[in-house]
N, C-alpha and C. Protein backbone atom coordinates (compact mmCIF):
# COMPACT_ATOMS: atom_id res chain seq x y z
N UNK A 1 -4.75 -23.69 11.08
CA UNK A 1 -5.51 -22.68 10.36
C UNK A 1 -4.57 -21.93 9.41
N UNK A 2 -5.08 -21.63 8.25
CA UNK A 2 -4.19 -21.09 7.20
C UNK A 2 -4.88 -20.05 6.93
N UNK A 3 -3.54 -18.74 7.32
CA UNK A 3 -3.66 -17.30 7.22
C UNK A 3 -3.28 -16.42 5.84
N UNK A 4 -4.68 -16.27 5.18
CA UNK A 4 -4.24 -15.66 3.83
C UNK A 4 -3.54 -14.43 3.99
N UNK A 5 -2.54 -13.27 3.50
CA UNK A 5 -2.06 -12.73 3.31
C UNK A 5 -2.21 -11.87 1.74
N UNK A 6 -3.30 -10.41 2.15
CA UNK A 6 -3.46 -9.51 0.65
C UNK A 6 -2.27 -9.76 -0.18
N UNK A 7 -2.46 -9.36 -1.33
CA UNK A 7 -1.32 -9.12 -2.37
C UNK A 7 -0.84 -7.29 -2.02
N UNK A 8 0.34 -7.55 -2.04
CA UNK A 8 0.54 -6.00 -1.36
C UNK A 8 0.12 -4.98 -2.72
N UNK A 9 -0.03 -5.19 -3.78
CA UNK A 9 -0.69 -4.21 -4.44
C UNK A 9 -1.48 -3.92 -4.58
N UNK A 10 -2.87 -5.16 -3.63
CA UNK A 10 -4.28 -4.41 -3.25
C UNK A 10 -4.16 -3.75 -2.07
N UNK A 11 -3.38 -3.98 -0.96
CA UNK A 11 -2.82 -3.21 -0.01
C UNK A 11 -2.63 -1.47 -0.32
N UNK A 12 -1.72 -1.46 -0.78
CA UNK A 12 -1.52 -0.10 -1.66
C UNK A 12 -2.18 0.59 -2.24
N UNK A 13 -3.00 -0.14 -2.80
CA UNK A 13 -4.48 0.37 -3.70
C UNK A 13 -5.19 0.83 -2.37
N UNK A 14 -5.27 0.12 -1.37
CA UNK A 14 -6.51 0.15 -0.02
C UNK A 14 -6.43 1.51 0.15
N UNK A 15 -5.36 1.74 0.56
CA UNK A 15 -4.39 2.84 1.21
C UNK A 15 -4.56 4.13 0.33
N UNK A 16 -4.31 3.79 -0.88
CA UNK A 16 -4.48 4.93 -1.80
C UNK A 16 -5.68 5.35 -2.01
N UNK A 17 -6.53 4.65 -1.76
CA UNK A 17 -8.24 4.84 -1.78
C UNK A 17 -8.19 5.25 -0.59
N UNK A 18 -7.99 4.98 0.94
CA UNK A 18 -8.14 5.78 1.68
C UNK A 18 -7.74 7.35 2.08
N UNK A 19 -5.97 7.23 1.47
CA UNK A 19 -5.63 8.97 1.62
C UNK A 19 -6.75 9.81 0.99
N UNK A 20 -6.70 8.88 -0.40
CA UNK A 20 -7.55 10.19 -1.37
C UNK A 20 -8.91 11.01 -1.00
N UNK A 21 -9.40 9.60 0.12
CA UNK A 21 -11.06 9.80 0.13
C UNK A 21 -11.10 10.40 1.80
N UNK A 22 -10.39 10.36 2.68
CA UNK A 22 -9.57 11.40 3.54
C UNK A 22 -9.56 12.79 3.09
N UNK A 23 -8.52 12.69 2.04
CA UNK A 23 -8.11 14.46 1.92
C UNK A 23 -9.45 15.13 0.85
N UNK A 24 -10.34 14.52 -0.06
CA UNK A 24 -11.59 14.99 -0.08
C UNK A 24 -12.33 15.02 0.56
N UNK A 25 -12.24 14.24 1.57
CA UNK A 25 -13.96 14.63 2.71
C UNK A 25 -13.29 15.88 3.50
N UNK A 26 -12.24 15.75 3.63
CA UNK A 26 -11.74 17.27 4.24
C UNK A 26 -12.08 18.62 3.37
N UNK A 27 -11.83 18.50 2.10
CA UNK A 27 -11.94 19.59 1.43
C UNK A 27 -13.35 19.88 1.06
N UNK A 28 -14.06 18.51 0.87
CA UNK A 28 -15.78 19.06 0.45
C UNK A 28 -16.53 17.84 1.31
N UNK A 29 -17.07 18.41 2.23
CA UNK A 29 -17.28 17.11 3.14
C UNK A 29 -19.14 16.85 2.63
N UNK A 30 -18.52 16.18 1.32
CA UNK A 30 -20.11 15.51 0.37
C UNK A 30 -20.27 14.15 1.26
N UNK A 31 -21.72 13.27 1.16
CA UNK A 31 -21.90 12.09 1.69
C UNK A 31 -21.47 11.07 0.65
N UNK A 32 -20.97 11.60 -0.78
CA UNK A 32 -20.55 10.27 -1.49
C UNK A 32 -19.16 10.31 -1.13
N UNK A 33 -18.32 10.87 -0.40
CA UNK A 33 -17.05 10.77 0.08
C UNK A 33 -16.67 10.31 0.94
N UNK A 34 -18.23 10.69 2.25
CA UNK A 34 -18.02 10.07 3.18
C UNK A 34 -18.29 8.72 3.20
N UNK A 35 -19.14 8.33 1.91
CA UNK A 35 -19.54 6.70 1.52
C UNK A 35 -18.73 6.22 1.39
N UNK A 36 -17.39 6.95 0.40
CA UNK A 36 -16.09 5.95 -0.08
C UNK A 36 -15.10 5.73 1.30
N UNK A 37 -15.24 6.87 1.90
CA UNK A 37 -14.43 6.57 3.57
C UNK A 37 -14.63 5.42 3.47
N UNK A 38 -16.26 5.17 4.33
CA UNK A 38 -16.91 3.57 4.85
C UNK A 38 -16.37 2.58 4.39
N UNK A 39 -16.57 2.77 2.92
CA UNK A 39 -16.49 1.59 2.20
C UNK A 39 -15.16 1.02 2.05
N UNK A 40 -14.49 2.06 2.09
CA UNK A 40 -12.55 1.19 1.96
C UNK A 40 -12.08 1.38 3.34
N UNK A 41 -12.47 1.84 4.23
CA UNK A 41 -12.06 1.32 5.89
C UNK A 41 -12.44 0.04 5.81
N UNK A 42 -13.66 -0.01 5.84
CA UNK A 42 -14.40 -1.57 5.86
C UNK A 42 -13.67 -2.59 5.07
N UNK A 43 -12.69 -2.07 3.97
CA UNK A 43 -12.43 -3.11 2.92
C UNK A 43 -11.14 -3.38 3.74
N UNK A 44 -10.39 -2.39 3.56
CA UNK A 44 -9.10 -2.38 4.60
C UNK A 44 -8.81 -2.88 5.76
N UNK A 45 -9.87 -3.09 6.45
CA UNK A 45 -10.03 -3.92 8.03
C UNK A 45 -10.02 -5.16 7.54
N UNK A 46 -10.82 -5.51 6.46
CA UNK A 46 -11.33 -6.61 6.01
C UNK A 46 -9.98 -7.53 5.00
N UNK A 47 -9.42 -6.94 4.68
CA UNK A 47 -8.21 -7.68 4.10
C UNK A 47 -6.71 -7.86 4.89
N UNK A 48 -6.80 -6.82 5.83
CA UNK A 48 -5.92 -6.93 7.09
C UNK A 48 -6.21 -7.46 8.17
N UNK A 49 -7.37 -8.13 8.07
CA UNK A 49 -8.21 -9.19 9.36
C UNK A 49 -7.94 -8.08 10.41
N UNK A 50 -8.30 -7.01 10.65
CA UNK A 50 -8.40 -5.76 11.94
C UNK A 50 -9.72 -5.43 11.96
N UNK A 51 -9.77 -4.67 12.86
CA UNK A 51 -11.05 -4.13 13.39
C UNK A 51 -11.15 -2.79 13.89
N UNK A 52 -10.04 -2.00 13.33
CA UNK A 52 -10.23 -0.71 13.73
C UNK A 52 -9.28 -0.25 12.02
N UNK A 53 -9.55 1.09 12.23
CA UNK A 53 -8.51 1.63 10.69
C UNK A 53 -7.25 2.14 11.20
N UNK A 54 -6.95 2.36 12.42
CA UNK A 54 -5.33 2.15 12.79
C UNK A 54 -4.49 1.17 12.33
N UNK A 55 -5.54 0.10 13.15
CA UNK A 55 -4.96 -1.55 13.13
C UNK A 55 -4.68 -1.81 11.85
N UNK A 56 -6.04 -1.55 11.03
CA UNK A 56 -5.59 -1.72 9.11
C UNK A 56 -4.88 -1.23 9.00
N UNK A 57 -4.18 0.17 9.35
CA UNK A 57 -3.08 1.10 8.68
C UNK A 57 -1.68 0.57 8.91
N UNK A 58 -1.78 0.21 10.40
CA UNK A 58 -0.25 -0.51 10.78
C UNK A 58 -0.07 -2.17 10.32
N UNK A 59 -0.90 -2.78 10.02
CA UNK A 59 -1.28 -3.99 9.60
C UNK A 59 -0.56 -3.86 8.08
N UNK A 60 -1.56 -2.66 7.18
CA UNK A 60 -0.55 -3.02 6.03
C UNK A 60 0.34 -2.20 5.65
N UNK A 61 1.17 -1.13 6.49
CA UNK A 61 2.66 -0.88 6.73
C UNK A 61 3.26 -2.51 7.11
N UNK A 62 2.97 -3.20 7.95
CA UNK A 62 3.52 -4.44 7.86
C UNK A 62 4.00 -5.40 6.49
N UNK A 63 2.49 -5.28 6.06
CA UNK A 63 2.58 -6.10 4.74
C UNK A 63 3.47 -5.15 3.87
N UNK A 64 3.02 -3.94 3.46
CA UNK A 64 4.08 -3.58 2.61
C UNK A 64 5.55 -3.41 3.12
N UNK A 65 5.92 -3.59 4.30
CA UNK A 65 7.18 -3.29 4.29
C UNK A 65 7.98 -4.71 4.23
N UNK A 66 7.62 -6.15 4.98
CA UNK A 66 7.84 -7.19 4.32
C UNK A 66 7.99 -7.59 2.52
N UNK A 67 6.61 -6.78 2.22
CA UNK A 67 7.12 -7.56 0.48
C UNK A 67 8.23 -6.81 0.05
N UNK A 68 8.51 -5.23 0.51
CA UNK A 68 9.82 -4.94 0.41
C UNK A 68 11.19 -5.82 0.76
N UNK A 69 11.10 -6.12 1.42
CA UNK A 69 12.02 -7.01 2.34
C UNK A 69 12.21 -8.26 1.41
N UNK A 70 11.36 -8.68 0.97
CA UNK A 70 11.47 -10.13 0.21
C UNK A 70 11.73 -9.86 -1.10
N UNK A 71 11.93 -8.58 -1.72
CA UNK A 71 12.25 -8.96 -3.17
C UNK A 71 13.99 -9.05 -3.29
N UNK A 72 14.24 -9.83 -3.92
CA UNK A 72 16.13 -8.95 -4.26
C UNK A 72 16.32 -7.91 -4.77
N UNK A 73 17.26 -7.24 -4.09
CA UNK A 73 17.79 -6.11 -5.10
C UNK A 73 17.91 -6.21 -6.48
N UNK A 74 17.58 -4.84 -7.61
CA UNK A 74 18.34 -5.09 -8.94
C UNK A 74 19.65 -4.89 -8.55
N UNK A 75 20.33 -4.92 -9.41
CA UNK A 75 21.91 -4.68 -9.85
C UNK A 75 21.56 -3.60 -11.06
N UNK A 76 22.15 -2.73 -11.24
CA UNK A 76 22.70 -1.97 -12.61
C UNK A 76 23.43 -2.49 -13.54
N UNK A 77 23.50 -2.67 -14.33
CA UNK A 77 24.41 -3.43 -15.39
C UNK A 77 25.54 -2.04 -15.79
N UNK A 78 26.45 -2.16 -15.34
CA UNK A 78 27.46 -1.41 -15.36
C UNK A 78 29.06 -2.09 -16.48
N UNK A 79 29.60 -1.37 -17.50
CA UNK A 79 30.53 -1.61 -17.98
C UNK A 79 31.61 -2.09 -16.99
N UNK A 80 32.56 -2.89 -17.45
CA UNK A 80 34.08 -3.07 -16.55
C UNK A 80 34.80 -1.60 -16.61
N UNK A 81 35.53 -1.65 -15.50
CA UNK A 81 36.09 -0.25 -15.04
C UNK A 81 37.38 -0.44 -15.81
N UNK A 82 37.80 -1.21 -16.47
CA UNK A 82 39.05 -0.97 -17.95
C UNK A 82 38.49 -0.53 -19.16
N UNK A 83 37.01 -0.60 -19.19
CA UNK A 83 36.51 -0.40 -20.91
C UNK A 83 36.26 1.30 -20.08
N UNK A 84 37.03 1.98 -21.44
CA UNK A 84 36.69 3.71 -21.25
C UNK A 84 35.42 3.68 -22.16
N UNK A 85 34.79 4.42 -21.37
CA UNK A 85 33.51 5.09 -21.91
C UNK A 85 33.64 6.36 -22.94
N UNK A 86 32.44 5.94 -24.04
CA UNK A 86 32.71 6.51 -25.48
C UNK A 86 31.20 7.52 -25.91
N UNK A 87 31.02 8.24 -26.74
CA UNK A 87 29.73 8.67 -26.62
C UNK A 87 28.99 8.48 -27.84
């Protein structure tokens, strides 16, 4: 069986749709806020194959902290330490 894996920048997006729609249902607890809750828990379970919004939450701390893990470092492109710096 072959296990798809989100792109971690819909991950991130999930997530960011959830804080946001979190810290507004707290502040104005409207039913189109509490709609967007539903709707990106549900999406978030649903792209993290979970079944609770913990499980999604630690699911894609997983994913994002792997695609961290897999990119290489940059380097800085830094002068040689004999060339003096000029302005």
């Amino acid at each position: 069986m072959v296990v798809l894996k989100p792109e971690p920048r819909h991950v991130r997006s999930l997530l960011t749709r959830y804080a946001n729609a979190r810290i507004a249902l707290a502040e104005k607890p409207v039913p189109a806020w509490q709609r967007e809750l539903a709707d990106v828990t549900h999406a978030l379970c649903a792209a993290t194959g979970t079944r609770s919004i913990t499980s999604a939450i630690a699911a894609a701390d997983e994913i994002l902290a792997a695609a961290g893990r897999s990119r290489t470092p940059r380097r800085a492109s830094l002068p040689p330490t004999d060339t003096p710096l000029t302005a």
